[in-house]
Protein backbone atom coordinates (compact mmCIF):
# COMPACT_ATOMS: atom_id res chain seq x y z
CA UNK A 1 1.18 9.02 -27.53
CA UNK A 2 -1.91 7.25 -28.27
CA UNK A 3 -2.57 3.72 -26.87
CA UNK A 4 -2.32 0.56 -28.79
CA UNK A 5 -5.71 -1.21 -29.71
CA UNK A 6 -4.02 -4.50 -28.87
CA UNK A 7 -4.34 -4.39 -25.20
CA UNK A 8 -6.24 -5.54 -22.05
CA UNK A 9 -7.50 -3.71 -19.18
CA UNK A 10 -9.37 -5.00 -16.47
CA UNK A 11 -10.11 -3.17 -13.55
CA UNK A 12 -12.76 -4.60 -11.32
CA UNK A 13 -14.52 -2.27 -8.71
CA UNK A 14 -15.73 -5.06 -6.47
CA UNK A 15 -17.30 -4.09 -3.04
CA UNK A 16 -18.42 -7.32 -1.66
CA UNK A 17 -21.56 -6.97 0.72
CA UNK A 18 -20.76 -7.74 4.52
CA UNK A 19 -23.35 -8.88 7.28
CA UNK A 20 -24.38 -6.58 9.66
CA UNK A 21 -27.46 -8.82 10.52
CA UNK A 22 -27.22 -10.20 14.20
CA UNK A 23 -25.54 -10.35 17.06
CA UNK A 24 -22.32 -11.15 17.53
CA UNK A 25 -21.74 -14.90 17.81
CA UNK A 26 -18.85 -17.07 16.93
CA UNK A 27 -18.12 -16.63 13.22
CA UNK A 28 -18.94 -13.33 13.28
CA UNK A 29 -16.18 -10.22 13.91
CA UNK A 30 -17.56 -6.67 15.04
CA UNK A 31 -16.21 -3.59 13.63
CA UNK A 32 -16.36 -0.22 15.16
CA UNK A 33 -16.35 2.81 12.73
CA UNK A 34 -16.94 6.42 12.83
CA UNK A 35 -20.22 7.55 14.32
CA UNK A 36 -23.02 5.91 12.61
CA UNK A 37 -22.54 2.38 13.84
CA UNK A 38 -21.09 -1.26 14.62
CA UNK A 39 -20.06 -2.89 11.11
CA UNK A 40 -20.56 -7.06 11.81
CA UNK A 41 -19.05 -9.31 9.60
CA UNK A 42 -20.25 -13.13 9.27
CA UNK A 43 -17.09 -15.33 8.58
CA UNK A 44 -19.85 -17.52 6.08
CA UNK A 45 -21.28 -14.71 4.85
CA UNK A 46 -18.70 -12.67 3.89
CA UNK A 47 -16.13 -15.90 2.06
CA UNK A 48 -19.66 -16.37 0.14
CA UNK A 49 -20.53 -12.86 -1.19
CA UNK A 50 -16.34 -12.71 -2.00
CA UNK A 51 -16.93 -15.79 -4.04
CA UNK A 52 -19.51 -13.52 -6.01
CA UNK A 53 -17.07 -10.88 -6.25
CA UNK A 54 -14.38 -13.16 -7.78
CA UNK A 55 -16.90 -15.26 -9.94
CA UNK A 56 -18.36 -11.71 -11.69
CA UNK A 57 -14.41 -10.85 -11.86
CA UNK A 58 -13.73 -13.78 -14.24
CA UNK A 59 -17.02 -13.81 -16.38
CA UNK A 60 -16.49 -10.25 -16.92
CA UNK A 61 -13.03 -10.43 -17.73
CA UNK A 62 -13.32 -14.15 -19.67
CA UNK A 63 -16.62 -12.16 -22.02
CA UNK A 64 -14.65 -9.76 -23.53
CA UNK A 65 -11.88 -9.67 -26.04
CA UNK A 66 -7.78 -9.53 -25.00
CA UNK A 67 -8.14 -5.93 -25.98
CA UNK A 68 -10.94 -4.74 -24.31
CA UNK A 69 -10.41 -2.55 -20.85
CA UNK A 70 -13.18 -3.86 -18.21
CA UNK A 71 -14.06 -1.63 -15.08
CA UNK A 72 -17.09 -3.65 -12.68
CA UNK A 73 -18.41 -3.40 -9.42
CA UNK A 74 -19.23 -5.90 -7.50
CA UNK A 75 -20.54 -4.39 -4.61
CA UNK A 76 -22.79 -1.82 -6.59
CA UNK A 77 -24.12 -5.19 -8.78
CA UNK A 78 -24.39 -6.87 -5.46
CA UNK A 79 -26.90 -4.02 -3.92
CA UNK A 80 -28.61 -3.21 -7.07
CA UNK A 81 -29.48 -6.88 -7.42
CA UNK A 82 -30.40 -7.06 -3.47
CA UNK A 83 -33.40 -4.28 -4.63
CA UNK A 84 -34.27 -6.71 -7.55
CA UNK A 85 -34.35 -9.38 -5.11
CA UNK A 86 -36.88 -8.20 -2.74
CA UNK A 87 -39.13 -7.30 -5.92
CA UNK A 88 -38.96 -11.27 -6.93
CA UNK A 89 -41.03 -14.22 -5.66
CA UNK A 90 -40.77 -17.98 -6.34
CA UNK A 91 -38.01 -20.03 -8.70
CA UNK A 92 -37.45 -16.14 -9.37
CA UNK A 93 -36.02 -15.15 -5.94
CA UNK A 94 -34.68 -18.83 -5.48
CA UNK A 95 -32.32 -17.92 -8.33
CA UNK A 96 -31.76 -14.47 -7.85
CA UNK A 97 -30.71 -14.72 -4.04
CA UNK A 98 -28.28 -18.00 -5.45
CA UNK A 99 -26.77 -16.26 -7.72
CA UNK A 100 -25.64 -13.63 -5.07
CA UNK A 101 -24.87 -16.34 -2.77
CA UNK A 102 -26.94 -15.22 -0.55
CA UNK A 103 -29.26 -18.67 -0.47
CA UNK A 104 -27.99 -20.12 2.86
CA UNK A 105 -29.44 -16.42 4.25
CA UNK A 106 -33.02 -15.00 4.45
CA UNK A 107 -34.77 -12.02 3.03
CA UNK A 108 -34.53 -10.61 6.17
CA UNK A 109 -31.32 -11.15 7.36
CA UNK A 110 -30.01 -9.74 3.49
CA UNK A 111 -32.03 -6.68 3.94
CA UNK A 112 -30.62 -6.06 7.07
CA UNK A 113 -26.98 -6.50 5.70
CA UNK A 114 -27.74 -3.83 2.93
CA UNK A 115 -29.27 -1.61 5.50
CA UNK A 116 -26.02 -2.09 8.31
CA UNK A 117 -23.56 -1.24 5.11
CA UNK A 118 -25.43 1.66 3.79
CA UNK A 119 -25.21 2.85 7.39
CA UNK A 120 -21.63 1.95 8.74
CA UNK A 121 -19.48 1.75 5.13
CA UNK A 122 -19.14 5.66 4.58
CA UNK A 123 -17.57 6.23 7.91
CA UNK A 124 -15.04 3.57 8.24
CA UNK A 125 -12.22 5.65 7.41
CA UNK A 126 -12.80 9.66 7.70
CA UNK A 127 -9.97 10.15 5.75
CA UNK A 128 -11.33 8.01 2.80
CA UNK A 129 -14.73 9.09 0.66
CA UNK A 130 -16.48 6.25 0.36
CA UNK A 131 -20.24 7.27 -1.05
CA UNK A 132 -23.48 4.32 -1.46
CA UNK A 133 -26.70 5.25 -2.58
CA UNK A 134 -30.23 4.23 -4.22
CA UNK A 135 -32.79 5.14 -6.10
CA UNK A 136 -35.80 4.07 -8.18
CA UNK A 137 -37.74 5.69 -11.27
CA UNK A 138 -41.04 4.27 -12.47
CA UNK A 139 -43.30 5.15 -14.84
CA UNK A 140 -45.82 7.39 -13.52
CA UNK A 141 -48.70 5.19 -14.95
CA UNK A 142 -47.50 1.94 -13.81
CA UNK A 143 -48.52 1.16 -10.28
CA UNK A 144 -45.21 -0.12 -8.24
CA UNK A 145 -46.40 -2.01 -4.65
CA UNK A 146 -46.61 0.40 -1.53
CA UNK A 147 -44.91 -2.55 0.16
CA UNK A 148 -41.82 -2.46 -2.12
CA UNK A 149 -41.36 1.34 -2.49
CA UNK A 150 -41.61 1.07 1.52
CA UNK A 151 -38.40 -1.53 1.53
CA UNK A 152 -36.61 0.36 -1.24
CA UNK A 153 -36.56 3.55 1.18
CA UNK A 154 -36.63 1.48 4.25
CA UNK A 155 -33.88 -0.73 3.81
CA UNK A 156 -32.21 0.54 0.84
CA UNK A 157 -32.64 4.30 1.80
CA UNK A 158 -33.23 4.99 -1.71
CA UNK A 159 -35.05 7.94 -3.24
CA UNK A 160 -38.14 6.51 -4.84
CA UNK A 161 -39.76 8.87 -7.77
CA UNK A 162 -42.52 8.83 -10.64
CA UNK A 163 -41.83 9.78 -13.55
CA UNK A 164 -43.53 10.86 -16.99
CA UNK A 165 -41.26 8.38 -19.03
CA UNK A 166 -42.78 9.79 -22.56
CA UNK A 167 -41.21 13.35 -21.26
CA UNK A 168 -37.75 13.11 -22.87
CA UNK A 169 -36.44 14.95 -19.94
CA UNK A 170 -36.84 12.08 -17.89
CA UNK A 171 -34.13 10.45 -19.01
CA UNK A 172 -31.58 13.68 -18.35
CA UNK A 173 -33.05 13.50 -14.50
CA UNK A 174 -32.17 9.85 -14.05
CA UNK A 175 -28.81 10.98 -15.44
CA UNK A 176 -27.96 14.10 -13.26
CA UNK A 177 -28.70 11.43 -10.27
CA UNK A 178 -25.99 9.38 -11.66
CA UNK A 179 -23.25 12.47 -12.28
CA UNK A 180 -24.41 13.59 -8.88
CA UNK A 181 -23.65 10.44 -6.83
CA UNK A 182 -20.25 9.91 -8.74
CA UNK A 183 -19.50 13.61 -8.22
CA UNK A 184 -19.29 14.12 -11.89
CA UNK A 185 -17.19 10.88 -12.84
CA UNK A 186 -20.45 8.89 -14.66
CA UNK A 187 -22.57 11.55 -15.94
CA UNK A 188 -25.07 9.27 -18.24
CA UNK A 189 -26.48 5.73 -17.62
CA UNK A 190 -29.08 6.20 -20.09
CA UNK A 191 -29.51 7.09 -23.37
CA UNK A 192 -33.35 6.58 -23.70
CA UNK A 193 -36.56 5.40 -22.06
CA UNK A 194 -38.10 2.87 -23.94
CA UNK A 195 -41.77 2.69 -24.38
CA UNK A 196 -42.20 -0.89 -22.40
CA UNK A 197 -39.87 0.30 -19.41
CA UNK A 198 -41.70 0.97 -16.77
CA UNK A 199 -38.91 0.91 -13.84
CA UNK A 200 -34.86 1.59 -13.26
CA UNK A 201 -33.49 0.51 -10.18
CA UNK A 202 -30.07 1.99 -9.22
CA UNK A 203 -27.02 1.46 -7.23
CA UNK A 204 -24.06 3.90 -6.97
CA UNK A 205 -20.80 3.60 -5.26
CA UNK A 206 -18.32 6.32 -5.19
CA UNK A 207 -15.11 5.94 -3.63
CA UNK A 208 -12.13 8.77 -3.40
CA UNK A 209 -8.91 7.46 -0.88
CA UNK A 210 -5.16 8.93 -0.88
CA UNK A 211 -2.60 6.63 -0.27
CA UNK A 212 -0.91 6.39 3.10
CA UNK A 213 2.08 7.57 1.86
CA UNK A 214 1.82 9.22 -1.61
CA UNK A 215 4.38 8.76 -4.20
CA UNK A 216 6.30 11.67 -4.95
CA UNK A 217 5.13 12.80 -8.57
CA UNK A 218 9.16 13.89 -9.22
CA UNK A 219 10.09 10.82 -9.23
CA UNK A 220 7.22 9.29 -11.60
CA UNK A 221 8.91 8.52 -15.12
CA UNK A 222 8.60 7.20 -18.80
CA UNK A 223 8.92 3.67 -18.49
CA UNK A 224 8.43 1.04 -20.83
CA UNK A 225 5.27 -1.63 -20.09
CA UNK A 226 5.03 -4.66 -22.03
CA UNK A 227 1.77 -5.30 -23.33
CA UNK A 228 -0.11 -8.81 -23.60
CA UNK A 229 0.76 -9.54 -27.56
CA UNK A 230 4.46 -8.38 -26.74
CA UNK A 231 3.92 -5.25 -27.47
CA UNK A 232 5.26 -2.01 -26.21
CA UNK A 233 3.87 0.84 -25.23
CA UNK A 234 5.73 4.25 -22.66
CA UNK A 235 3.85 4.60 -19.34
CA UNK A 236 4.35 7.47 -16.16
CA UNK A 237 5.67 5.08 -14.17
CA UNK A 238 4.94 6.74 -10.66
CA UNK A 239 8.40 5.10 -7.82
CA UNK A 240 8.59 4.57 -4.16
CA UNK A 241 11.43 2.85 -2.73
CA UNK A 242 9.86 2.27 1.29
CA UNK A 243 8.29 -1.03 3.25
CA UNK A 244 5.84 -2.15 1.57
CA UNK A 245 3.33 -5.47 2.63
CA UNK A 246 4.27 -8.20 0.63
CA UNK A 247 3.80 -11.85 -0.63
CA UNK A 248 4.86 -14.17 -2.97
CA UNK A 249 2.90 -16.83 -4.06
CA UNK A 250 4.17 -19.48 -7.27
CA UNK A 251 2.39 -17.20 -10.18
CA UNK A 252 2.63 -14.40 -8.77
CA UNK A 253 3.61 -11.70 -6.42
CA UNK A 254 1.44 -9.43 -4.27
CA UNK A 255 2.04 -5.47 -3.04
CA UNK A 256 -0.33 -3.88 -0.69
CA UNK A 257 -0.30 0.17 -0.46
CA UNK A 258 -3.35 1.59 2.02
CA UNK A 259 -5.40 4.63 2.15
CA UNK A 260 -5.93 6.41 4.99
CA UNK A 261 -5.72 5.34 8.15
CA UNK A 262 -5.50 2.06 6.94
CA UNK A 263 -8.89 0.95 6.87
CA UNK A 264 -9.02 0.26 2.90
CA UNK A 265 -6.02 -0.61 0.54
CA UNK A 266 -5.31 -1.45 -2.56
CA UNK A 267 -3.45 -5.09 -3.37
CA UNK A 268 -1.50 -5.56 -6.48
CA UNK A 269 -1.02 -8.97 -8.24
CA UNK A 270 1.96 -8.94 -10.65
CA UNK A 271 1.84 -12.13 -12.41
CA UNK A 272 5.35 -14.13 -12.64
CA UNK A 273 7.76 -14.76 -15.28
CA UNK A 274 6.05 -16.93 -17.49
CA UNK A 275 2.19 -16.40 -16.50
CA UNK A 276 0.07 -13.93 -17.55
CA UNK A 277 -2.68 -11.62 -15.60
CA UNK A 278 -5.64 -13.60 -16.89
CA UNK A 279 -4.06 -16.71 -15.36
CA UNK A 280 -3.74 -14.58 -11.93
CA UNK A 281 -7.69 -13.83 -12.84
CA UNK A 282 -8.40 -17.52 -13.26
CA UNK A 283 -6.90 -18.79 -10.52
CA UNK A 284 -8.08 -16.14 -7.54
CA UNK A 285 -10.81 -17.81 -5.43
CA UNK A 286 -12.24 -16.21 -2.16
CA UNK A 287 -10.12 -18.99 -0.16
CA UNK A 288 -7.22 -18.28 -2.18
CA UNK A 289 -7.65 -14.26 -1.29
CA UNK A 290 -8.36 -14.98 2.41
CA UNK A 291 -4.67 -16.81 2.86
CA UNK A 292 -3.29 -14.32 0.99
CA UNK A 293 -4.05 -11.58 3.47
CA UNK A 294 -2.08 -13.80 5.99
CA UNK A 295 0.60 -14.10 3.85
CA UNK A 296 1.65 -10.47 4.09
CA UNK A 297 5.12 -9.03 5.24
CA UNK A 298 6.47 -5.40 5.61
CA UNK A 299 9.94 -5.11 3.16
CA UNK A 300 11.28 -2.49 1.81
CA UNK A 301 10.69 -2.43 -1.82
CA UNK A 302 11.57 -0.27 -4.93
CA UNK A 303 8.57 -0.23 -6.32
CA UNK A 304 6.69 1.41 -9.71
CA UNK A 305 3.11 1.45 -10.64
CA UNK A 306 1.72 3.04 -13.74
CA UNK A 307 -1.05 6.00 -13.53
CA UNK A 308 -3.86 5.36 -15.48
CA UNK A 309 -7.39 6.66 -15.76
CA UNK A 310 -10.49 5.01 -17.96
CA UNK A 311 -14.03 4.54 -18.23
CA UNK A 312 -16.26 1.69 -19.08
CA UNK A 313 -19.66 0.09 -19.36
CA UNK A 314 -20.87 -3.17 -19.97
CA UNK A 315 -23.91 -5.28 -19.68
CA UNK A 316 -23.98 -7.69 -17.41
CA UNK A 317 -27.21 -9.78 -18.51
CA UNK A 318 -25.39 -12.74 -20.04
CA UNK A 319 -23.40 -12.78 -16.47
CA UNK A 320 -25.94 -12.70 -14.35
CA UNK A 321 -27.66 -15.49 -16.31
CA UNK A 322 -24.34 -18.06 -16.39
CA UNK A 323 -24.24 -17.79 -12.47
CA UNK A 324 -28.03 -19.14 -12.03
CA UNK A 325 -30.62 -16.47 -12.12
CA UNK A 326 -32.01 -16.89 -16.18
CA UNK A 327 -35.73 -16.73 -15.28
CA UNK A 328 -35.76 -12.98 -14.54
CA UNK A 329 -35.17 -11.91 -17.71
CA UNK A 330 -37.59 -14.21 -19.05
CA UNK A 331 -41.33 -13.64 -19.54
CA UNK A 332 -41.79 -16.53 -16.88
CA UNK A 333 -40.48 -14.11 -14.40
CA UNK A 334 -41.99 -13.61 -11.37
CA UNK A 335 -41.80 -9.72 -9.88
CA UNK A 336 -45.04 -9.62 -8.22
CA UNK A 337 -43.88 -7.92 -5.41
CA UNK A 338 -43.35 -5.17 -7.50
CA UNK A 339 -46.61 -5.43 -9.49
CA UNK A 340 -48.66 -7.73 -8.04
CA UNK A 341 -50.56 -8.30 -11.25
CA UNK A 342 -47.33 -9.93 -12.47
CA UNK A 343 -46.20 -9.16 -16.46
CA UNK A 344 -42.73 -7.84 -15.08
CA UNK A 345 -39.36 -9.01 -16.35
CA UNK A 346 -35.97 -7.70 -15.92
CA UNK A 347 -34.54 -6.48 -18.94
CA UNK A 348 -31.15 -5.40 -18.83
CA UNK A 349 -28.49 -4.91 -15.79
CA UNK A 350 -25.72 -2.77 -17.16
CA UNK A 351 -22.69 -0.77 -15.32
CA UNK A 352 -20.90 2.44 -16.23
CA UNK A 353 -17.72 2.88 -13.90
CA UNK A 354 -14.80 4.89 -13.98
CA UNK A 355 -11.29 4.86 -12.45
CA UNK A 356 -8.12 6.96 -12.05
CA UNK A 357 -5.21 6.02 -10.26
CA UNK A 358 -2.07 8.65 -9.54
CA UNK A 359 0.60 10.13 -7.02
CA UNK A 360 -2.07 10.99 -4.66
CA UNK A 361 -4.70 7.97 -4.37
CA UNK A 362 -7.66 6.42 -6.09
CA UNK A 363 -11.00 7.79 -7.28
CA UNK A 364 -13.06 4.95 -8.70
CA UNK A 365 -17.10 5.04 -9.27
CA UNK A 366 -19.77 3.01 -10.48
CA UNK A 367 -23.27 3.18 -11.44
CA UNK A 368 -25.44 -0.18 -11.91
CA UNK A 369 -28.46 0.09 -13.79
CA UNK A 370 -31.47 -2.81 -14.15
CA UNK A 371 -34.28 -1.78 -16.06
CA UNK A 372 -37.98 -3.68 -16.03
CA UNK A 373 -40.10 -3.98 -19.08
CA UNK A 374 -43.28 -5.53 -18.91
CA UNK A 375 -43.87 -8.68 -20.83
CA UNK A 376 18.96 -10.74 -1.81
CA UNK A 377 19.30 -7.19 -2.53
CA UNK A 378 16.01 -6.03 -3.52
CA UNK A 379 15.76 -5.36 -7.46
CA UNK A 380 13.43 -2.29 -8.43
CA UNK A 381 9.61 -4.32 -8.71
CA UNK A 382 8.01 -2.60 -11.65
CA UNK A 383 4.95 -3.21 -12.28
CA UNK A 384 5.50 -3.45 -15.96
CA UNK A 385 3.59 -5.83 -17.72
CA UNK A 386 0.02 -6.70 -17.07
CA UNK A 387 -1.10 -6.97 -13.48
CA UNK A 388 -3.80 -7.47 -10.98
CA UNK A 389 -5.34 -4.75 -8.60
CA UNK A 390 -7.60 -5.38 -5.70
CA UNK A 391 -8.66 -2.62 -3.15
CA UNK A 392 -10.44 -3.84 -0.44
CA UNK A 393 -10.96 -2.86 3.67
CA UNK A 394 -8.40 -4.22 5.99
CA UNK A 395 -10.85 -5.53 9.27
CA UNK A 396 -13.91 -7.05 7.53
CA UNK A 397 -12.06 -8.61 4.27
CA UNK A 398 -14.58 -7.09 2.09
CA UNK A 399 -13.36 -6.18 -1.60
CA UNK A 400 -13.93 -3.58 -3.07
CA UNK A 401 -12.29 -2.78 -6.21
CA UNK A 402 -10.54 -5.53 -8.03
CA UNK A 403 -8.64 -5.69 -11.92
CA UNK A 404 -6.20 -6.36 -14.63
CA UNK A 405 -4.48 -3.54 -15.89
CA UNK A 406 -2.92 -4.40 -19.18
CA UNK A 407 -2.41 -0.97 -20.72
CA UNK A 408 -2.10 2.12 -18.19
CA UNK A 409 -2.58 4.21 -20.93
CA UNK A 410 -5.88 2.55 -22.73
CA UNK A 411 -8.73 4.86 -22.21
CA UNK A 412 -12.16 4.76 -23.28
């Protein structure tokens, strides 16, 4: 059947960026992955960089209409912008590095956060795919500092390339570096250069995980799912009736299911009787989230959640400019450590994500985009009626994925 118009669906890909900056020191918990080194989290750093992932959660979700599915990243804004940020200099940086609450942190120490996760992320679980990577396309007439192309590959291990931006097949490379990262799942970011761009800075994140125990697709079955106006629409509700980590808080309830080895899972939020999902959406603060994980007790549950699978894009300008970082985007921008004859503002910071959720696991991308221009007995818990979804890794507390799924069957 085809899916109702009236419908939300938020699903939030939200990887927050963890510190892997100094040495350990109280505050600060040391994680040891697969070969490719020690993941350290900051106890400060990491409940402030979750605060951006929640805050970005609820503008996103709060900017666009009740019928509107929403798929973000966090993590790939939060790395994208972390590039933009070393570019920046004055009230400029000031505001960019707030707005990622990253301003009780230096330069330095930032950098060396993106560089630990770019390093140690992937290899956390080897039985999850968990893919980060960079890159940067300027114009090949516009001179871009040695010293930031040297950071952007240094720290940011991103691929740094001219390009002949008048040469319509410039915009079909930046592309197949986007379908490649996302292995196929966001195959344009771009539908033209325009003639005042001069430089695209890019973040993607893939991530592919199976659930620790799949659900068996013979039991998955047409089941009703109430929609946010009331409505009704006939989802595949996919069953398991096994323990299952659990908590209960006054609005709502909360259902963890892990990939893996355990290392990343995903946590569903199924609002209450008599509360909705955006009220679960308004409510969730980084505090909130970090009780919440203490909260959690193995039950055995009969338990339903809907497959689903949808794209999105969105730009996240208006965002980024409501959490304190306007002047970038402004002609009083300062990016002179990109071009240190200044003239350099930051145009537009977009996303195009995708996500697909079945029997098997999770597959969930995203591609960020900023462009420069110059100038008692356990009843069956379905989860059927709008609910919250967060996937995030067990040890460090970082988020990755987070969202309200009001319509299973709403693609776009």
């Amino acid at each position: 059947m085809h899916p109702s118009r009236s419908f939300i669906t938020v699903l939030t890909a939200t990887l927050v960026a963890i510190t892997g900056v100094m040495s350990c020191r109280k505050g600060t918990t040391a994680v040891s992955p697969q070969p490719g080194g020690t993941l350290r989290v900051s106890t400060p750093f990491a409940s402030q960089t979750t605060d951006f992932a929640f805050e970005v959660f609820r503008r996103v979700n709060a900017a666009e209409p009740a019928s509107k599915n929403v798929f973000v990243s966090p993590l790939s804004l939060h790395m994208a912008l972390g590039m933009v940020l070393n570019g920046a200099n004055g009230q400029t940086q000031q505001e960019i590095q707030k707005a990622l609450k990253l301003d009780a942190q230096t330069l330095t120490e930032a950098n060396q956060t993106y560089q630990n996760l770019l390093t140690t992320l992937p290899g956390l679980d080897p039985q999850v795919t968990l893919g980060l990577a960079n890159s940067a396309w300027y114009r090949n007439t516009f001179q871009v500092a040695p010293s930031f192309q040297d950071v952007l590959k240094s720290t940011f291990q991103a691929t740094v390339s001219p390009l002949d931006f008048n040469d319509p097949a410039s915009v079909g490379k930046i592309n197949s570096w986007a379908n490649e990262q996302t292995k196929g799942r966001i195959p344009k970011v771009l539908d033209q250069i325009q003639p005042d761009n001069v430089l695209f800075l890019l973040n993607a994140l893939y991530f592919k995980g199976d659930w620790q125990a799949k659900f068996d697709p013979k039991a998955t079955q047409d089941t009703p799912f109430m929609l946010a106006n009331n409505q009704s629409v006939t989802v595949r509700m996919m069953r398991a009736d096994r323990a299952i980590r659990r908590a209960f808080r006054p609005t709502y309830g909360a259902f963890e299911l892990p990939y893996g080895t355990g290392q990343y899972a995903m946590t569903i939020l199924l609002p209450g009787t008599g509360t909705s999902a955006d009220a679960v959406i308004q409510s969730l603060t980084a505090t909130d989230w970090s009780q919440l994980q203490t909260e959690l007790v193995a039950s055995k549950v009969d338990f339903g959640l809907p497959k689903f699978t949808f794209s999105y894009e969105t730009k996240l300008n208006d965002v980024l400019i409501a959490m304190g970082m306007p002047t970038a985007f402004t002609d009083r921008a300062d990016f002179t450590k990109i071009s240190p004859s200044g003239g350099l503002l930051l145009s537009f910071v977009k996303q195009n994500t995708f996500v697909a959720v079945d029997e098997a696991g999770t597959e969930a991308a995203a591609v960020t985009s900023s462009g420069f221009t110059t100038t008692a007995i356990q009843q069956p818990t379905l989860c059927d009626r709008p609910f919250v979804i967060v996937i995030h890794e067990k040890t460090s507390g970082v988020v990755l994925f987070m969202g309200k799924i009001a319509n299973p069957l709403a693609a776009i």
